[in-house]
C-alpha atoms as a PDB file:
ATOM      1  CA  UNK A   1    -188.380-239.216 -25.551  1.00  0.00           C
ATOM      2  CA  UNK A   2    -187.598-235.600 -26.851  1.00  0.00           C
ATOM      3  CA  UNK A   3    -184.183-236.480 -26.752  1.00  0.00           C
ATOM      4  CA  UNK A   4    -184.320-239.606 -28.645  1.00  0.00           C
ATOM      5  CA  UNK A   5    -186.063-237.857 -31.855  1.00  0.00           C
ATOM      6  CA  UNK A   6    -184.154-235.684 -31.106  1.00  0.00           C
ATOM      7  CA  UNK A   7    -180.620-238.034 -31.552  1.00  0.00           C
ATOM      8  CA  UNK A   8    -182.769-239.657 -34.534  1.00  0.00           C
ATOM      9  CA  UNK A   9    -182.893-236.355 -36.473  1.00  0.00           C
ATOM     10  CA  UNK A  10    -178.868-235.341 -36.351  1.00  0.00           C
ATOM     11  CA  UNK A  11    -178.025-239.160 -37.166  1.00  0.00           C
ATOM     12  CA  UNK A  12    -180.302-238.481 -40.210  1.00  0.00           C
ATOM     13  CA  UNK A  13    -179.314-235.352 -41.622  1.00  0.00           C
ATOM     14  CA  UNK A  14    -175.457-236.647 -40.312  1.00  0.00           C
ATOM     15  CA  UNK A  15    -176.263-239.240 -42.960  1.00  0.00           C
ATOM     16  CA  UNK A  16    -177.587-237.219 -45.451  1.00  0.00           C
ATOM     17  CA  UNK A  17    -174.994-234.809 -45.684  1.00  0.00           C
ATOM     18  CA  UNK A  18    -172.452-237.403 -45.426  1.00  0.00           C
ATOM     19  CA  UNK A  19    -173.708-239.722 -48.420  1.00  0.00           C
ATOM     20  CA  UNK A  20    -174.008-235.510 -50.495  1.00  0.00           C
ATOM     21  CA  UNK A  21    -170.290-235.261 -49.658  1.00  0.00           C
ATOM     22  CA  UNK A  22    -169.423-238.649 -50.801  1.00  0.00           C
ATOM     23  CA  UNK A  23    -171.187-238.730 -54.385  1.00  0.00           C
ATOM     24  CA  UNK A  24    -169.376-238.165 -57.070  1.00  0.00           C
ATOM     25  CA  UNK A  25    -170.955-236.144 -59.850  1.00  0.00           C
ATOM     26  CA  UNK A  26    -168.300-236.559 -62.713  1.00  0.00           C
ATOM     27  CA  UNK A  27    -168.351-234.016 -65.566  1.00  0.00           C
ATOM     28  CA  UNK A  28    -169.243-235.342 -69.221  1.00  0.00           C
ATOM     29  CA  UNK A  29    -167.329-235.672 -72.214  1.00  0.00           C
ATOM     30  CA  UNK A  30    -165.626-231.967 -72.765  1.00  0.00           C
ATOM     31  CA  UNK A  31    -166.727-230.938 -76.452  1.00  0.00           C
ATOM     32  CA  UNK A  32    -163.647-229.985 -77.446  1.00  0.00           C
ATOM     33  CA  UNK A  33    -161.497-233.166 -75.291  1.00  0.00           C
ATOM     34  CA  UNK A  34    -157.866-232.898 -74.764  1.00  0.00           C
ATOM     35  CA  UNK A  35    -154.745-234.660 -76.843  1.00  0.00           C
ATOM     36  CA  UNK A  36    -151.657-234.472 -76.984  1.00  0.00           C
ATOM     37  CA  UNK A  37    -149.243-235.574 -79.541  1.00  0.00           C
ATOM     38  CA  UNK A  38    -144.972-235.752 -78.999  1.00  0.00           C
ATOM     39  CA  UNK A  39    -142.261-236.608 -81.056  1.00  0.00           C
ATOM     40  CA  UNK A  40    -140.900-238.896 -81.522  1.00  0.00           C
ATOM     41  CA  UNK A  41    -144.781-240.853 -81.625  1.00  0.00           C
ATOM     42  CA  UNK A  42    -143.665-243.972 -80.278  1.00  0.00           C
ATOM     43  CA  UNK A  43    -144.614-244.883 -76.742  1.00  0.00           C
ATOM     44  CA  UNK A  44    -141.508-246.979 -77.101  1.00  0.00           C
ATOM     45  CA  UNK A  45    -139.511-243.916 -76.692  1.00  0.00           C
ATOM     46  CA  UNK A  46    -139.787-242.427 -73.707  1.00  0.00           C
ATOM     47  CA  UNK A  47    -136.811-239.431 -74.785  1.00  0.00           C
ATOM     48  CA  UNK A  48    -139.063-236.664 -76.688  1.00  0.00           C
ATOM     49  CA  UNK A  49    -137.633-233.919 -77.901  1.00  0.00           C
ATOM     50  CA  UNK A  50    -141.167-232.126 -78.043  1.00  0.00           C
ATOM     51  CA  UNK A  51    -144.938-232.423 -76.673  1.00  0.00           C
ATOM     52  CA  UNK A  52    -148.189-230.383 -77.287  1.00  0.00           C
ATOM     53  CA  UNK A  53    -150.867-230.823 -74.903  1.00  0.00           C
ATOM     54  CA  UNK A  54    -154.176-229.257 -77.174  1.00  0.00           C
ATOM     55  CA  UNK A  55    -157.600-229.588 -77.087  1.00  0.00           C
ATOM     56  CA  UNK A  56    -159.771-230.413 -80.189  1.00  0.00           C
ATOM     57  CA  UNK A  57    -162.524-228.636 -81.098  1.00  0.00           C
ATOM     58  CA  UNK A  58    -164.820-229.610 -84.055  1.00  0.00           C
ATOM     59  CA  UNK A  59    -166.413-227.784 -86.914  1.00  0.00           C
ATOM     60  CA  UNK A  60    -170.047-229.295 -86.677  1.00  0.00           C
ATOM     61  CA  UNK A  61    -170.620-227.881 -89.809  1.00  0.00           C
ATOM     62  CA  UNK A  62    -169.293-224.609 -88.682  1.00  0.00           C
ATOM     63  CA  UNK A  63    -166.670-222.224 -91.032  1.00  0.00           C
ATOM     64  CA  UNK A  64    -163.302-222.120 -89.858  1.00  0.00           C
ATOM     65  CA  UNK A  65    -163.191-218.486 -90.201  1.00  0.00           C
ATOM     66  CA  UNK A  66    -165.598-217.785 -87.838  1.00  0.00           C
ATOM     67  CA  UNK A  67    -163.852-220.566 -85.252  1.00  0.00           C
ATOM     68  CA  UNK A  68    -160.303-218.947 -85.809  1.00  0.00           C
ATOM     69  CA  UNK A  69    -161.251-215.401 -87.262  1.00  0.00           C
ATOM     70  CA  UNK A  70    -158.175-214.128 -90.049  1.00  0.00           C
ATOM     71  CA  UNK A  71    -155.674-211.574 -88.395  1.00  0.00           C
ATOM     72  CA  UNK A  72    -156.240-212.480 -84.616  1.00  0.00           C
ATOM     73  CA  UNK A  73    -154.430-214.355 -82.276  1.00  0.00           C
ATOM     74  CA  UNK A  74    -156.170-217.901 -82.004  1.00  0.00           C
ATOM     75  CA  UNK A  75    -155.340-220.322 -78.640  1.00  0.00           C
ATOM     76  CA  UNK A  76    -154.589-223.116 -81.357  1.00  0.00           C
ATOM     77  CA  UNK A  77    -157.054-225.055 -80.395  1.00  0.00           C
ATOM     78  CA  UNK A  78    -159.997-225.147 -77.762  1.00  0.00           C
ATOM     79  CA  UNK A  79    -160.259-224.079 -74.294  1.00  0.00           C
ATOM     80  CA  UNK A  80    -156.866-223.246 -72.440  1.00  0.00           C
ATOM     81  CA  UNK A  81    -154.064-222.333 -74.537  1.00  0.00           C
ATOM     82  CA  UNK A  82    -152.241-224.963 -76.323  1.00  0.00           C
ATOM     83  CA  UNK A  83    -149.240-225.776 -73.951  1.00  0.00           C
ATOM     84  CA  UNK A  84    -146.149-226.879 -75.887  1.00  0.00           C
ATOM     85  CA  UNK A  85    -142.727-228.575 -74.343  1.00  0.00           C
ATOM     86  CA  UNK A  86    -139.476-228.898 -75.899  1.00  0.00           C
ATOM     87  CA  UNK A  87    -137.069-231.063 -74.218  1.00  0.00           C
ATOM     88  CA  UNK A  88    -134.073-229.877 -75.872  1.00  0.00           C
ATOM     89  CA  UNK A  89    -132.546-226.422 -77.338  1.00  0.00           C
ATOM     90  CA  UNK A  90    -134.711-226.914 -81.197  1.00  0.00           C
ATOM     91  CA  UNK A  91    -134.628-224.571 -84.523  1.00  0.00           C
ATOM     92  CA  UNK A  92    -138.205-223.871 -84.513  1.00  0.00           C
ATOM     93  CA  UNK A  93    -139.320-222.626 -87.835  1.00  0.00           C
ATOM     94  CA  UNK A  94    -135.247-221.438 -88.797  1.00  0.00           C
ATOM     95  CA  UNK A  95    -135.477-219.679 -85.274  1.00  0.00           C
ATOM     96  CA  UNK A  96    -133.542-220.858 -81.790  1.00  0.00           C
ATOM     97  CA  UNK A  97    -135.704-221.801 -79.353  1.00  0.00           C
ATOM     98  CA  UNK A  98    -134.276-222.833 -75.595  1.00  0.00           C
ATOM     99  CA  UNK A  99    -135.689-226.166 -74.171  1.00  0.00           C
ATOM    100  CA  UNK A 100    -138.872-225.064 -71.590  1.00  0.00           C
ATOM    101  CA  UNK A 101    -142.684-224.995 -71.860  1.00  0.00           C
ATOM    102  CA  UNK A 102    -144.537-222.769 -73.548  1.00  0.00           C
ATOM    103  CA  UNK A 103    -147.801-221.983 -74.980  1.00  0.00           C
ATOM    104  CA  UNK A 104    -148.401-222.050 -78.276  1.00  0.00           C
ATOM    105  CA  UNK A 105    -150.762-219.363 -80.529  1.00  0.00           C
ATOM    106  CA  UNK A 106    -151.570-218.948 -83.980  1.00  0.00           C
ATOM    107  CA  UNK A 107    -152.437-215.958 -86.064  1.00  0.00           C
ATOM    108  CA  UNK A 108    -154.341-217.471 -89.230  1.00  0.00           C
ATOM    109  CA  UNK A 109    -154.548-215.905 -92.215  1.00  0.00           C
ATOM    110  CA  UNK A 110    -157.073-216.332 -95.302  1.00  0.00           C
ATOM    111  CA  UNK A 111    -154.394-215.991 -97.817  1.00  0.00           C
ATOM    112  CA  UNK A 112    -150.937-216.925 -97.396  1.00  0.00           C
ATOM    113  CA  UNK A 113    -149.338-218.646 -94.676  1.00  0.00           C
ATOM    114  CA  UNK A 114    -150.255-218.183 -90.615  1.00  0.00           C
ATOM    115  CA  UNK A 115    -148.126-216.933 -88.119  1.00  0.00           C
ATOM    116  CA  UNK A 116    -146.567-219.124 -85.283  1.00  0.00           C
ATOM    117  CA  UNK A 117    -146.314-218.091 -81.676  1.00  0.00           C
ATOM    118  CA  UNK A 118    -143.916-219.501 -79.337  1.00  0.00           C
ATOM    119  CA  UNK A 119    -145.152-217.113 -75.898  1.00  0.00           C
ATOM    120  CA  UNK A 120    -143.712-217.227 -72.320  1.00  0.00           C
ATOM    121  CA  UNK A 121    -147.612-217.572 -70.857  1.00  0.00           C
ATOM    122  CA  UNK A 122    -148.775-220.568 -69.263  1.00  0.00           C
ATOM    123  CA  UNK A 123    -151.903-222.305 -68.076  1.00  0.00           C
ATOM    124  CA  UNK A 124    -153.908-219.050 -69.241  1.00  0.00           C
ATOM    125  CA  UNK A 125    -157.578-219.347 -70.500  1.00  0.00           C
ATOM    126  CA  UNK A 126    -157.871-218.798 -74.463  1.00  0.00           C
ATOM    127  CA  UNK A 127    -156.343-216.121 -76.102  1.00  0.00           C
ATOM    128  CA  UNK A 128    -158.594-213.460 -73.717  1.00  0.00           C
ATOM    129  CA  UNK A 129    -154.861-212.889 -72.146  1.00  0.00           C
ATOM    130  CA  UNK A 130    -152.257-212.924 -74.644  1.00  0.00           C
ATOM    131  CA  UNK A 131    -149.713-210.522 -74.787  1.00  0.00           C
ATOM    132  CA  UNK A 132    -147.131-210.026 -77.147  1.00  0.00           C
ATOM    133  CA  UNK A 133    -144.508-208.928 -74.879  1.00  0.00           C
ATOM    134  CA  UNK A 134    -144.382-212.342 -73.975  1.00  0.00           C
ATOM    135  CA  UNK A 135    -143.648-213.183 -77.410  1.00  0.00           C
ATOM    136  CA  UNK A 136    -140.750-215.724 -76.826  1.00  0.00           C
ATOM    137  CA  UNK A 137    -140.744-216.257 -81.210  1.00  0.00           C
ATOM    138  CA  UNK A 138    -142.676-215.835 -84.158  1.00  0.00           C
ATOM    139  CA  UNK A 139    -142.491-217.876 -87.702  1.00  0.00           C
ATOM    140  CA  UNK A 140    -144.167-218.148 -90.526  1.00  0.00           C
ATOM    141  CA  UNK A 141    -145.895-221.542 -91.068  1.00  0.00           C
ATOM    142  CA  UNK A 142    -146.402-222.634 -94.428  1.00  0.00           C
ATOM    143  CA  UNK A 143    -149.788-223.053 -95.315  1.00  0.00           C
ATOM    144  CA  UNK A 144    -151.553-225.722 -97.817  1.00  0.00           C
ATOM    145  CA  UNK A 145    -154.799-227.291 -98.555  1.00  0.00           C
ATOM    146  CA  UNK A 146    -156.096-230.639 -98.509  1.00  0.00           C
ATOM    147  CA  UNK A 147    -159.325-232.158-100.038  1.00  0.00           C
ATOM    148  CA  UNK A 148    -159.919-234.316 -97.223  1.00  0.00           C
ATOM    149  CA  UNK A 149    -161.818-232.221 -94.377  1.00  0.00           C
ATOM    150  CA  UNK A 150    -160.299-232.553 -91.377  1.00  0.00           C
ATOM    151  CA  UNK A 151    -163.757-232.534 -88.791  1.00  0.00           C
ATOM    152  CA  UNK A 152    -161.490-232.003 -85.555  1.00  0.00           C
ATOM    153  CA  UNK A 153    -158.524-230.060 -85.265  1.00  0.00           C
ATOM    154  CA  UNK A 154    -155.433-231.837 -84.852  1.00  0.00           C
ATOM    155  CA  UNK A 155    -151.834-231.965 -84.320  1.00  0.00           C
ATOM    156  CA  UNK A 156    -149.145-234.056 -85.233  1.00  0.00           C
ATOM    157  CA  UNK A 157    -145.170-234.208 -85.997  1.00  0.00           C
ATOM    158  CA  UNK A 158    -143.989-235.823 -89.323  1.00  0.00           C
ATOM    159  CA  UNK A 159    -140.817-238.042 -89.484  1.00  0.00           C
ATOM    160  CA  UNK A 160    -139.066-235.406 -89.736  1.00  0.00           C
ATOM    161  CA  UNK A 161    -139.828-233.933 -86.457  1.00  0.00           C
ATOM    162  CA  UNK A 162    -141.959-230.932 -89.077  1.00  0.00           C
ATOM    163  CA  UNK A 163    -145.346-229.686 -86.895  1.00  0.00           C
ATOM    164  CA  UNK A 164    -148.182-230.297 -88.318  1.00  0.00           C
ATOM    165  CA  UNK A 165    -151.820-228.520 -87.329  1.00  0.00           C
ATOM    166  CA  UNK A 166    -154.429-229.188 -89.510  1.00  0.00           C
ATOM    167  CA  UNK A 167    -158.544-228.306 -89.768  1.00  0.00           C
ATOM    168  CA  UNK A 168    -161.191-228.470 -92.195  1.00  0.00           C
ATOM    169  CA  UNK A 169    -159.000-228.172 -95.360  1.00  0.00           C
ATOM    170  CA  UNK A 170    -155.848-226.051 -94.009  1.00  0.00           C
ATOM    171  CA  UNK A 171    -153.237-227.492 -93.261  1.00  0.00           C
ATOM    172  CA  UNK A 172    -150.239-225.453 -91.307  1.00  0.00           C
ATOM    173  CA  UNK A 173    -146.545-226.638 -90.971  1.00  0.00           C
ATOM    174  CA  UNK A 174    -143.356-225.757 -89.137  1.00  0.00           C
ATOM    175  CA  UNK A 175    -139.706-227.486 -89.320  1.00  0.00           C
ATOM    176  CA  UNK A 176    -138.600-228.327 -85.963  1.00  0.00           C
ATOM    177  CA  UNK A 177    -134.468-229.238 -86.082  1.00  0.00           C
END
């Protein structure tokens, strides 16, 4: 008898912990989801010349400045650093920039244009680790304003292959050749 409730017990708790183990608990919606954007756009073309893998955080009625504060180094973005791959040797902002993957930082500025960074790190958390020894290239990109507000960062490539990175009403943009 004892060793029948006892057999009864382990099957249970051998079920239990078996049916814990196999139930998922997926995570929710990130805030700030992932995108990614390549040129050329077209998932016709499978030969890019360039990707950016980004995530998109939103201003909820937040200021920009205080989301990607003037005169620091910003991730570009939400969450890890903004991971950008070139395919091919480019001019990057009138610089040469050897095909490989690389993340991608900004330094914003309140007046005047922002600062590019092409950096060697790679799957790093945020800015918190930047260095700029690992500076691969830095460019200026030109800076304008829109009147359309632009709720969730984005990035895109013109037909011209230019980068574009635009939120709230900024608007930054770098040739790519």
């Amino acid at each position: 008898m004892k060793n029948s409730i006892l057999s009864i017990a382990i099957l249970i708790i051998t079920l239990i912990s078996s049916t814990e183990l196999t139930a998922q608990k997926f995570k929710s919606l990130d805030k700030s989801p992932m995108d990614a954007t390549a040129f050329p756009n077209s998932y016709k073309i499978s030969d890019k010349i360039v990707k950016v893998i980004y995530s998109r955080p939103q201003l909820n009625g937040r200021d920009l400045v205080k989301l990607a504060p003037p005169e620091k180094v910003w991730r570009t973005g939400a969450n890890e650093a903004a991971e950008i791959t070139f395919y091919k040797d480019v001019i990057f902002g009138g610089k040469a920039l050897k095909a490989g993957t690389y993340s991608l930082f900004t330094i914003p500025s309140l007046e005047g244009d922002w600062t590019v960074i092409i950096n060697r790190a790679r799957n790093i958390w945020g800015s918190y680790y930047y260095k700029q020894d690992q500076d691969v290239i830095r460019v200026s990109g030109k800076t304008s304003k829109v009147e359309e507000n632009i709720e969730a960062f984005s990035i895109m490539f013109e037909k011209d292959m230019t980068l574009k990175m635009g939120w709230g009403n900024t608007v930054i943009s770098v040739s790519i050749k």
